[in-house]
N, C-alpha and C. Protein backbone atom coordinates (compact mmCIF):
# COMPACT_ATOMS: atom_id res chain seq x y z
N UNK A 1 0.82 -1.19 0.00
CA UNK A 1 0.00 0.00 0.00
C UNK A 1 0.87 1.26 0.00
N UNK A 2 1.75 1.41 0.71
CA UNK A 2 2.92 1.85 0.73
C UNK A 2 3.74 2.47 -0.37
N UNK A 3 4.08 1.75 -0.86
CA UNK A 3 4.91 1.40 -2.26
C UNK A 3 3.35 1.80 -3.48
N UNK A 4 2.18 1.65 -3.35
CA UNK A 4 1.56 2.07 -4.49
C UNK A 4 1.36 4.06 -4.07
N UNK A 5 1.08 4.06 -3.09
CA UNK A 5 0.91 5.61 -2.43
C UNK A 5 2.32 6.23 -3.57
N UNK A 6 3.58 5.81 -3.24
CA UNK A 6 4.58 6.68 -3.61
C UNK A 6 4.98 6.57 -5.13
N UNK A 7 4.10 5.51 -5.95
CA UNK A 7 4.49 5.34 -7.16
C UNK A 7 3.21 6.64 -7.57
N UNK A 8 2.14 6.81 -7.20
CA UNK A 8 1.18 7.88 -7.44
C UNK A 8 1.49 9.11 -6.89
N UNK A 9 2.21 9.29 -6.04
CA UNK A 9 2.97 10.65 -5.72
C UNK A 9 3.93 10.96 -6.77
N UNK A 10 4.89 10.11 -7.06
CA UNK A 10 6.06 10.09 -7.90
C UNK A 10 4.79 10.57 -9.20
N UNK A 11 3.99 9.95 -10.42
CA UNK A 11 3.29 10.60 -11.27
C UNK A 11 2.85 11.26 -11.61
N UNK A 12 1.69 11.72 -9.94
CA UNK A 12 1.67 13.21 -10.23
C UNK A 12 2.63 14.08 -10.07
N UNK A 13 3.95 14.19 -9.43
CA UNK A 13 4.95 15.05 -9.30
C UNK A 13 5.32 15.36 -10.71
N UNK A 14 5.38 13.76 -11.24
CA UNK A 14 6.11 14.19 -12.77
C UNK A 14 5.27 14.81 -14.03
N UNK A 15 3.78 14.42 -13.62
CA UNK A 15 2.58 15.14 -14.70
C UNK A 15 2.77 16.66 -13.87
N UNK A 16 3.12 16.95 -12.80
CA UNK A 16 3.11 18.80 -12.55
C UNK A 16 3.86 19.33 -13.24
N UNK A 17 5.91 18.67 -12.91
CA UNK A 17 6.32 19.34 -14.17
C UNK A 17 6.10 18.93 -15.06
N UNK A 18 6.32 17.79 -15.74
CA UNK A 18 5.75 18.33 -17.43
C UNK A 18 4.33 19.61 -17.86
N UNK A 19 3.74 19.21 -17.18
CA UNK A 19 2.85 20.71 -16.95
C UNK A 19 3.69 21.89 -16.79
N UNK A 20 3.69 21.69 -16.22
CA UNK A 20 4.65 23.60 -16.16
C UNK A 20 5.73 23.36 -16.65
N UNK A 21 6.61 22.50 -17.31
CA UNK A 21 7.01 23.03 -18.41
C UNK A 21 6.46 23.23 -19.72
N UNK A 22 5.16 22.07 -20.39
CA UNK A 22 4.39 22.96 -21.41
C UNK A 22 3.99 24.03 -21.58
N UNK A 23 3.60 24.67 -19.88
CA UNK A 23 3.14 26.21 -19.63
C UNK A 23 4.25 26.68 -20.03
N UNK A 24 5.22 27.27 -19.53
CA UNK A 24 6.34 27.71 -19.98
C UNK A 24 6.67 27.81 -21.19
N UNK A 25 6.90 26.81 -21.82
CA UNK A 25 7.45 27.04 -23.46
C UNK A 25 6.25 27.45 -23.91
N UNK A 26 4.83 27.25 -23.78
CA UNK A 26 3.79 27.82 -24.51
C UNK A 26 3.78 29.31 -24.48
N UNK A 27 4.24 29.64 -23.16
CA UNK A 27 4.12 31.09 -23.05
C UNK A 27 5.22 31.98 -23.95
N UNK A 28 6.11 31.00 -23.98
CA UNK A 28 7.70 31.45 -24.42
C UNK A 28 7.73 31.35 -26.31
N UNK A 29 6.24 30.39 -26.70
CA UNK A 29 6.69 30.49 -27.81
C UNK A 29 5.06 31.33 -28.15
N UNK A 30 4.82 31.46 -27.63
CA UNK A 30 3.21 32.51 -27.59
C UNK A 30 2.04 31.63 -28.34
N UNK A 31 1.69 30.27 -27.88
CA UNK A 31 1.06 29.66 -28.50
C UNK A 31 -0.41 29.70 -28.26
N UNK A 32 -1.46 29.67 -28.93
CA UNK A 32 -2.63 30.09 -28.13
C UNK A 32 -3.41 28.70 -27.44
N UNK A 33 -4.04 29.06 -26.50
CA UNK A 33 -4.75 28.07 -26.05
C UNK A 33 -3.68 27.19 -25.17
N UNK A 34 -2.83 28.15 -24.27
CA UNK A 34 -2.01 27.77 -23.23
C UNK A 34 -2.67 26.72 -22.16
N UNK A 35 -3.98 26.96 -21.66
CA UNK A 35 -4.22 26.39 -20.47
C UNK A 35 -4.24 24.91 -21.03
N UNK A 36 -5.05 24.79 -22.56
CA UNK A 36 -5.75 23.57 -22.55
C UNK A 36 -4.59 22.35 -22.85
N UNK A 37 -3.63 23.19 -23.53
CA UNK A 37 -2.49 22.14 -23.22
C UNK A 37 -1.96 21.84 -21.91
N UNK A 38 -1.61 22.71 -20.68
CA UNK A 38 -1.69 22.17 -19.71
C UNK A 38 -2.17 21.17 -19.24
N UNK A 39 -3.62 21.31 -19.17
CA UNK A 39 -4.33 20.50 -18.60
C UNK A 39 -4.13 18.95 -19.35
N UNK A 40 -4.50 19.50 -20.69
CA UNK A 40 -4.26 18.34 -21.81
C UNK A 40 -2.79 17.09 -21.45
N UNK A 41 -1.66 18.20 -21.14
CA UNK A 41 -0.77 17.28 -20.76
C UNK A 41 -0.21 16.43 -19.50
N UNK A 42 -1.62 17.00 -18.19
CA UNK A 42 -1.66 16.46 -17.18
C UNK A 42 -2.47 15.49 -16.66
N UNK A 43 -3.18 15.37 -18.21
CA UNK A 43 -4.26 14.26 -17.82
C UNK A 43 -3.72 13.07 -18.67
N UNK A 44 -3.35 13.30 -20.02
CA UNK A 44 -2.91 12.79 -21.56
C UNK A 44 -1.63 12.88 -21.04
N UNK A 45 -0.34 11.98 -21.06
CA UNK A 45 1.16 11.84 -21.32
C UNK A 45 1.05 12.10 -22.74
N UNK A 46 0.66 11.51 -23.67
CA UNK A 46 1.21 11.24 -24.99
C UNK A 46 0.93 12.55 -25.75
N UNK A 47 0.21 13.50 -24.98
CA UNK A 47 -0.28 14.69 -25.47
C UNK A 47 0.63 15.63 -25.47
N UNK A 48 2.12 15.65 -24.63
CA UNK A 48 3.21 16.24 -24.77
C UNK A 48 3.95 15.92 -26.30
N UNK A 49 4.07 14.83 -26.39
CA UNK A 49 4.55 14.83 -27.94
C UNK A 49 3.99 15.61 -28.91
N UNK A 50 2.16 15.41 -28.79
CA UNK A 50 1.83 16.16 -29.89
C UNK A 50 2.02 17.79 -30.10
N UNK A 51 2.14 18.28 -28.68
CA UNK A 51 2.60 19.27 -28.51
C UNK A 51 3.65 19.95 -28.47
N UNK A 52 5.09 19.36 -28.78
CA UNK A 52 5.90 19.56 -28.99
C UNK A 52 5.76 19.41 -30.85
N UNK A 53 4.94 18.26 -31.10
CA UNK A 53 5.12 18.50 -32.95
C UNK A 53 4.62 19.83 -33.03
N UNK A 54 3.32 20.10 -32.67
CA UNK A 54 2.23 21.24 -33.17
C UNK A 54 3.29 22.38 -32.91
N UNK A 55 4.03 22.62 -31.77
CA UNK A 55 4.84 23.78 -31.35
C UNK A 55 6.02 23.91 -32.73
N UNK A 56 6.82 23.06 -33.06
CA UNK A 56 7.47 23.07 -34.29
C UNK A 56 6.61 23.39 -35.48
N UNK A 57 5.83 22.87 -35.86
CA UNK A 57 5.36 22.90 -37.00
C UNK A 57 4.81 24.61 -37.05
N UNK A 58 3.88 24.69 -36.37
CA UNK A 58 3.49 26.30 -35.71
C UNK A 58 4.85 27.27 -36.06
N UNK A 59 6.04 27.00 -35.27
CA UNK A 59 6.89 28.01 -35.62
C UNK A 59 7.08 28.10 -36.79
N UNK A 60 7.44 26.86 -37.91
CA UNK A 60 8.19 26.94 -38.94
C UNK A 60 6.62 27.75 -40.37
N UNK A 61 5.29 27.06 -40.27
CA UNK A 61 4.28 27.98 -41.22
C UNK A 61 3.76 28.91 -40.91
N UNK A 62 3.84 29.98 -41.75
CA UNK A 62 3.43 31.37 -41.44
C UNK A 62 1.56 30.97 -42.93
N UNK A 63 1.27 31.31 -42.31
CA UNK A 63 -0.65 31.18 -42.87
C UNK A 63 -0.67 32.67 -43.05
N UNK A 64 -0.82 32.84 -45.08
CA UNK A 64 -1.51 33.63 -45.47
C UNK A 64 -2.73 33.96 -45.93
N UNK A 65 -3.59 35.32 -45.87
CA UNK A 65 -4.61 35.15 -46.48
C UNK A 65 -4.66 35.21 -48.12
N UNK A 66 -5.43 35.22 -48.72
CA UNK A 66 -5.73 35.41 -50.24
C UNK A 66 -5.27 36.62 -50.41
N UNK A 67 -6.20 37.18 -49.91
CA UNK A 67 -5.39 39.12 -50.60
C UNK A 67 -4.05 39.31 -50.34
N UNK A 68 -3.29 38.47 -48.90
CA UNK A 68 -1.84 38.86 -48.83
C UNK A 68 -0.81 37.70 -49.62
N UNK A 69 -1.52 36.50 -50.42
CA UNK A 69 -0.77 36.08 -51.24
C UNK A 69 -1.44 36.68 -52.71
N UNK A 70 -2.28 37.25 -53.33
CA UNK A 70 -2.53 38.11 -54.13
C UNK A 70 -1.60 39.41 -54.34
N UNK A 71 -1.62 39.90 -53.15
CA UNK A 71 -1.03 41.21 -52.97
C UNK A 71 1.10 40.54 -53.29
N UNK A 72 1.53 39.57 -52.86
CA UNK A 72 2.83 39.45 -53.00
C UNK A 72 3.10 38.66 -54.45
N UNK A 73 2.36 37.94 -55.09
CA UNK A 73 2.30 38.13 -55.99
C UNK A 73 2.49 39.36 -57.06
N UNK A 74 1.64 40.17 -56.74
CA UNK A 74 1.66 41.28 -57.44
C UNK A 74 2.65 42.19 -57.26
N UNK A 75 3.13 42.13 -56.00
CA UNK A 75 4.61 42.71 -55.83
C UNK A 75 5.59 42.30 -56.16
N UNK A 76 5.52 40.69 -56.52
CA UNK A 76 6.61 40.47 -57.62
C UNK A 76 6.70 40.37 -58.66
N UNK A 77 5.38 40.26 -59.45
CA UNK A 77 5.61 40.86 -60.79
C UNK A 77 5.65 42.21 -60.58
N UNK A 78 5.48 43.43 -60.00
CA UNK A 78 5.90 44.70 -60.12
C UNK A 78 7.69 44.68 -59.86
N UNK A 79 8.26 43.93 -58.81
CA UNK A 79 9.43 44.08 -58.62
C UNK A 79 10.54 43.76 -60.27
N UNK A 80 9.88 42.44 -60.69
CA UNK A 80 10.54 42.40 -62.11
C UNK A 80 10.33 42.93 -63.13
N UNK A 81 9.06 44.26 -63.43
CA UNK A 81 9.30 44.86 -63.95
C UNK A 81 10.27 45.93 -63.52
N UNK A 82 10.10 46.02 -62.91
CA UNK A 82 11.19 47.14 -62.37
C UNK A 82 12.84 46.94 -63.07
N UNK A 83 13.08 45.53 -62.01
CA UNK A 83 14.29 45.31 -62.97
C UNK A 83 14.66 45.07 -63.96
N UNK A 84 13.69 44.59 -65.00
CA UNK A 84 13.94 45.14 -66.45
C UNK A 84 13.87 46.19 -66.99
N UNK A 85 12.80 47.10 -66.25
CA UNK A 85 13.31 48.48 -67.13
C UNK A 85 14.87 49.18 -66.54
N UNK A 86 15.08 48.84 -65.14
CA UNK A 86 16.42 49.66 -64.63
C UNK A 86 17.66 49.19 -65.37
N UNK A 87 17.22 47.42 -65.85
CA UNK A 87 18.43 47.19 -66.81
C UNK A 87 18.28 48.11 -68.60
N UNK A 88 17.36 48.43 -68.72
CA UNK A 88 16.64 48.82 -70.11
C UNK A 88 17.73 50.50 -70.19
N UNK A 89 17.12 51.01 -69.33
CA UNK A 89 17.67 52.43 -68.55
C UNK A 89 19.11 52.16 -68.52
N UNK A 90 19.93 51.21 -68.01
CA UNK A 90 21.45 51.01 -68.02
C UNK A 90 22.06 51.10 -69.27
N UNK A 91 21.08 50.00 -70.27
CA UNK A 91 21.58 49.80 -71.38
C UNK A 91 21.73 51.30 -72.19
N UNK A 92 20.38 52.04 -72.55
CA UNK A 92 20.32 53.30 -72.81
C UNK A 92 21.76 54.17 -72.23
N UNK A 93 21.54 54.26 -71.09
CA UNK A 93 22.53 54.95 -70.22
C UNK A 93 23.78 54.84 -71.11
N UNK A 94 24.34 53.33 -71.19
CA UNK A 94 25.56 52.98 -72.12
C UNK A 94 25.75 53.78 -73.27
N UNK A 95 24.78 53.53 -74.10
CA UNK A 95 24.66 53.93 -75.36
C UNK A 95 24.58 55.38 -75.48
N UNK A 96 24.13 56.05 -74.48
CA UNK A 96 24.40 57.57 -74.03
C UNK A 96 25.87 58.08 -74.26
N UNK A 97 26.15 57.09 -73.61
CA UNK A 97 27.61 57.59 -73.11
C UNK A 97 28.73 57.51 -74.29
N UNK A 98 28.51 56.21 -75.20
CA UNK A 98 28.98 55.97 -76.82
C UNK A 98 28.97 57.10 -77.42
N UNK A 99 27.93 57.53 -77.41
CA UNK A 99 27.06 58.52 -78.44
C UNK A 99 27.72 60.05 -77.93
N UNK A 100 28.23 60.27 -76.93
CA UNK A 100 28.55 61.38 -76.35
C UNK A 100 30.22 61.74 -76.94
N UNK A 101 31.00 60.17 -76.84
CA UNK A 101 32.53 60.12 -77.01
C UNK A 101 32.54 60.30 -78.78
N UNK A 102 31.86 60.36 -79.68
CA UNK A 102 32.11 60.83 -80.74
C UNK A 102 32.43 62.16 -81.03
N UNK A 103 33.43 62.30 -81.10
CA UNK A 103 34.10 64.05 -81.36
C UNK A 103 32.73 64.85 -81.86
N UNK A 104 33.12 64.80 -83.61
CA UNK A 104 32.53 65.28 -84.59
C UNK A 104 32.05 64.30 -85.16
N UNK A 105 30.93 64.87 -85.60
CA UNK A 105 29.90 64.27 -86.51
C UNK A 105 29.30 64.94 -87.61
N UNK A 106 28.95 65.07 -88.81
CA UNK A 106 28.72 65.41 -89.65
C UNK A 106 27.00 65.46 -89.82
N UNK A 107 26.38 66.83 -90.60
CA UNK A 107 25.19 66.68 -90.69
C UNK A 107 24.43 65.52 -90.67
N UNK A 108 24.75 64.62 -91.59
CA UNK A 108 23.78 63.79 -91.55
C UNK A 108 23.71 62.51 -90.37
N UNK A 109 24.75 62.52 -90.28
CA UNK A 109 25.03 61.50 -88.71
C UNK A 109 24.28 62.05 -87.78
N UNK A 110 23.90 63.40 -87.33
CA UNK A 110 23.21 64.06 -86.62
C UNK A 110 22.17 64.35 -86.85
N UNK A 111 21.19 63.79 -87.98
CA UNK A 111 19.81 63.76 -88.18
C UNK A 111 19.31 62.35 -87.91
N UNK A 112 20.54 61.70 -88.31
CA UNK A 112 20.27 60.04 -87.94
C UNK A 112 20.23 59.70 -86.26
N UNK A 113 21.11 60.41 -85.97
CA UNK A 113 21.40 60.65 -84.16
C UNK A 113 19.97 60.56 -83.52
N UNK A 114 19.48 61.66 -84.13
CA UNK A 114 18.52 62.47 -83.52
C UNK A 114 17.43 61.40 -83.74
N UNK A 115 17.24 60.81 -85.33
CA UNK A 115 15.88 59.84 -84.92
C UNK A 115 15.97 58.84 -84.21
N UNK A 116 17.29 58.16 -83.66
CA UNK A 116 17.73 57.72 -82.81
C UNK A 116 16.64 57.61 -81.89
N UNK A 117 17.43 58.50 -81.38
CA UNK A 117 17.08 59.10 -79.61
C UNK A 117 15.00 58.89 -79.99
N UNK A 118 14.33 59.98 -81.25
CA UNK A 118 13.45 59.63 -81.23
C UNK A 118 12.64 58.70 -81.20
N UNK A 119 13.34 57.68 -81.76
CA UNK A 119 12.82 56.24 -81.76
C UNK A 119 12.80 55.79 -80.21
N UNK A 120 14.30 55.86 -79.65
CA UNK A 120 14.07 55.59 -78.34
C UNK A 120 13.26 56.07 -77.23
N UNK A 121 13.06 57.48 -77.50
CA UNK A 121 12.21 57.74 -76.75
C UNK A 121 11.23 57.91 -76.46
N UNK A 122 10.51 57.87 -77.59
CA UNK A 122 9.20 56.74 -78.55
C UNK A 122 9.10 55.30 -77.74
N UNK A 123 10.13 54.46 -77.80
CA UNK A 123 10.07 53.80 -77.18
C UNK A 123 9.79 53.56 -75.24
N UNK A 124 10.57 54.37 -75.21
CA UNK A 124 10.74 54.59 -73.53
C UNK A 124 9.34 55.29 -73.06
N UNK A 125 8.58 56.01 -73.87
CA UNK A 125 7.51 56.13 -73.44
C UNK A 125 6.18 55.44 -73.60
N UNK A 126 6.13 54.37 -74.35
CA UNK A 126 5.38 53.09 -74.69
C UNK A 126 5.47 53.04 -73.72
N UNK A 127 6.84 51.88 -73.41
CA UNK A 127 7.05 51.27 -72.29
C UNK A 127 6.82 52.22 -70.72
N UNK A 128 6.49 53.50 -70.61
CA UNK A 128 5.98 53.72 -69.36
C UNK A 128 4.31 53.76 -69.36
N UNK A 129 3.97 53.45 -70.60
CA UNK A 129 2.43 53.37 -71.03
C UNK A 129 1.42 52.06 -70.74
N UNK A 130 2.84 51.07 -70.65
CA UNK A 130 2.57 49.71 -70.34
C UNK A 130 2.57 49.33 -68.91
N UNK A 131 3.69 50.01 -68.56
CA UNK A 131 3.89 49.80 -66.82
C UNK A 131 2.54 50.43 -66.25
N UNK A 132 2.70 51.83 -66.74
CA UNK A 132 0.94 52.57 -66.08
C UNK A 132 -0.22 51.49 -66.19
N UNK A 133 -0.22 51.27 -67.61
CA UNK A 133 -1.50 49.99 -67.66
C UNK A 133 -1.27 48.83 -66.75
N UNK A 134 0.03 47.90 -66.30
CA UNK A 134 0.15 47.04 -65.83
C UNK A 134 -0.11 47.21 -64.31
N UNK A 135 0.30 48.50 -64.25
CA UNK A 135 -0.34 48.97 -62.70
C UNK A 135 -1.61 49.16 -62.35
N UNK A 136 -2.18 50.15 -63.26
CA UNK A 136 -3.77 49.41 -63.23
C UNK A 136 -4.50 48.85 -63.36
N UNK A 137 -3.69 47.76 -64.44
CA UNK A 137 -4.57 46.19 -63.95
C UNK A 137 -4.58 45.03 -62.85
N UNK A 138 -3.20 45.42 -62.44
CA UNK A 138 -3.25 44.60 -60.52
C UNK A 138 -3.77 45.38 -59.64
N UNK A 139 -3.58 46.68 -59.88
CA UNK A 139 -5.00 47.26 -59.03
C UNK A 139 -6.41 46.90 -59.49
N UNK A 140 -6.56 46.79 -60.57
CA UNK A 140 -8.41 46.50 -60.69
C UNK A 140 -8.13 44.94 -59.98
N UNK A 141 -7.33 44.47 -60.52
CA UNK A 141 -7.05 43.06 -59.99
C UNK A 141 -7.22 42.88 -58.14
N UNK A 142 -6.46 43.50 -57.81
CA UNK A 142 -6.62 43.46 -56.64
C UNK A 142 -8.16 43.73 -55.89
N UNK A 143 -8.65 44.83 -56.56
CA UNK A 143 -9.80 45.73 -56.14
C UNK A 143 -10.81 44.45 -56.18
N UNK A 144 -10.70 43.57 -57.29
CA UNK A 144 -12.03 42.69 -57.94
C UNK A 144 -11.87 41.47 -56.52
N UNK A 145 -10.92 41.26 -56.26
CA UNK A 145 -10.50 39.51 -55.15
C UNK A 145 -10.64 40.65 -54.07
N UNK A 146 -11.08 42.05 -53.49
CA UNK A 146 -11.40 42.28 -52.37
C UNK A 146 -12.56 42.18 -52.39
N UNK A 147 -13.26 42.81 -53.48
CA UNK A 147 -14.62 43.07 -53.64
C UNK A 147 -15.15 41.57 -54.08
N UNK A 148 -15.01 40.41 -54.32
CA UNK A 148 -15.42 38.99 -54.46
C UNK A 148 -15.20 38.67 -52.43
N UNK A 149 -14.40 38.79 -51.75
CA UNK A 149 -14.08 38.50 -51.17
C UNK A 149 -15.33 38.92 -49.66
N UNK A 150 -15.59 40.42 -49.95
CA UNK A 150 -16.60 40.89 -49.34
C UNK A 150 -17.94 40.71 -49.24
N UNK A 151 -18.61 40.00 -50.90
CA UNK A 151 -19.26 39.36 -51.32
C UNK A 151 -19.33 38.07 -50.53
N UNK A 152 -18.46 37.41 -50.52
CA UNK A 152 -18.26 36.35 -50.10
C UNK A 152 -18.72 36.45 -48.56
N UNK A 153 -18.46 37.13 -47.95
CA UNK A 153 -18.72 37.55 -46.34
C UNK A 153 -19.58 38.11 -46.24
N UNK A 154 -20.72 38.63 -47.38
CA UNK A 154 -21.70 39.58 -46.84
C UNK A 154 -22.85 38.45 -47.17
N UNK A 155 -22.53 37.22 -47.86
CA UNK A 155 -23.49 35.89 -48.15
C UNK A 155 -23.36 35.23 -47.18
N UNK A 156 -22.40 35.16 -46.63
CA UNK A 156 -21.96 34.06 -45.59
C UNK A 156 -22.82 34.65 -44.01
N UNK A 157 -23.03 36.08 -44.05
CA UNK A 157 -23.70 36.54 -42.88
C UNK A 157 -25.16 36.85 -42.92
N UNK A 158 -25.61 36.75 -44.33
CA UNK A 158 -26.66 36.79 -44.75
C UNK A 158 -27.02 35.37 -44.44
N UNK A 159 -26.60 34.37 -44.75
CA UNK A 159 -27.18 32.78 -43.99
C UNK A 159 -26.85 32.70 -43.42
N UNK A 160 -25.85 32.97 -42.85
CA UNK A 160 -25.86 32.99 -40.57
C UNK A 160 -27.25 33.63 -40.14
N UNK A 161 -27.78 34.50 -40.50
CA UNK A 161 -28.81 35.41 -40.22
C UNK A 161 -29.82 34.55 -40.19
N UNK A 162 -30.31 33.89 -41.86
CA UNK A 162 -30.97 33.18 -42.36
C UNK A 162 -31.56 32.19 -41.28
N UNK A 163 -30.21 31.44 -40.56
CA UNK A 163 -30.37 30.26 -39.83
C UNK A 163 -31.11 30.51 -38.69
């Protein structure tokens, strides 16, 4: 009787700490729903394992919503346009600089020069005609998956209501 008394002292001693140490790291890794793992792991042993997986796994996925994987999306196709035109702009830049180290040039080299540049800059302003458009189509883009999205929530509370 003896000997069973101290093997049930000894268990619960050891279900307290493991308890307060799940408290602890829960608090330490800010996990929600602190108590119920406590309890969970003072009634349940095997419930510490799962709680040590869930605590890993928890740290390592970050859970996005739609609009904020919409939205990073769209910030990376804006980011690579970017860096193609800043390489576009370099290249120009170069060719600036060619075009500058020619001493003398003769009339007609300098009408040719000139449609040059016009062509290019003909060009260079397309291409900011496209970026403008490309910007306002991930904005309508964006605008349309908020406004579906609101839709979506103003049905969903409309049959909560319903019920």
């Amino acid at each position: 009787m003896n000997e069973q008394l101290l093997i049930r002292l000894a268990q619960i001693a050891i279900r307290c700490v493991v308890a307060y140490y799940v408290y602890k790291d829960a608090i330490k890794h800010e996990v929600p729903n602190k108590n119920f793992w406590v309890a969970a792991t003072f009634i349940f042993w095997p419930v510490v394992v799962v709680y040590l997986f869930y605590r890993q796994r928890a740290a390592r996925t970050v859970d996005l919503s739609f609009e904020q994987k919409a939205q990073l999306e769209i910030d990376h196709k804006r980011e690579e346009e970017k860096r193609r035109i800043a390489a576009e702009r370099a290249e120009m830049e170069m060719e600036r600089k060619h075009e500058i180290e020619k001493n003398q040039i003769s009339e007609e080299e300098l009408e040719k020069l000139r449609q040059e540049r016009r062509a290019a800059k003909a060009k260079r302003m397309k291409e900011l005609e496209e970026e403008r458009a490309e910007q306002e189509r991930q904005h309508a883009e964006l605008l349309k998956l908020k406004e579906k999205k609101l839709q979506e929530t103003v049905a969903k509370n409309l049959s909560n209501l319903d019920k």
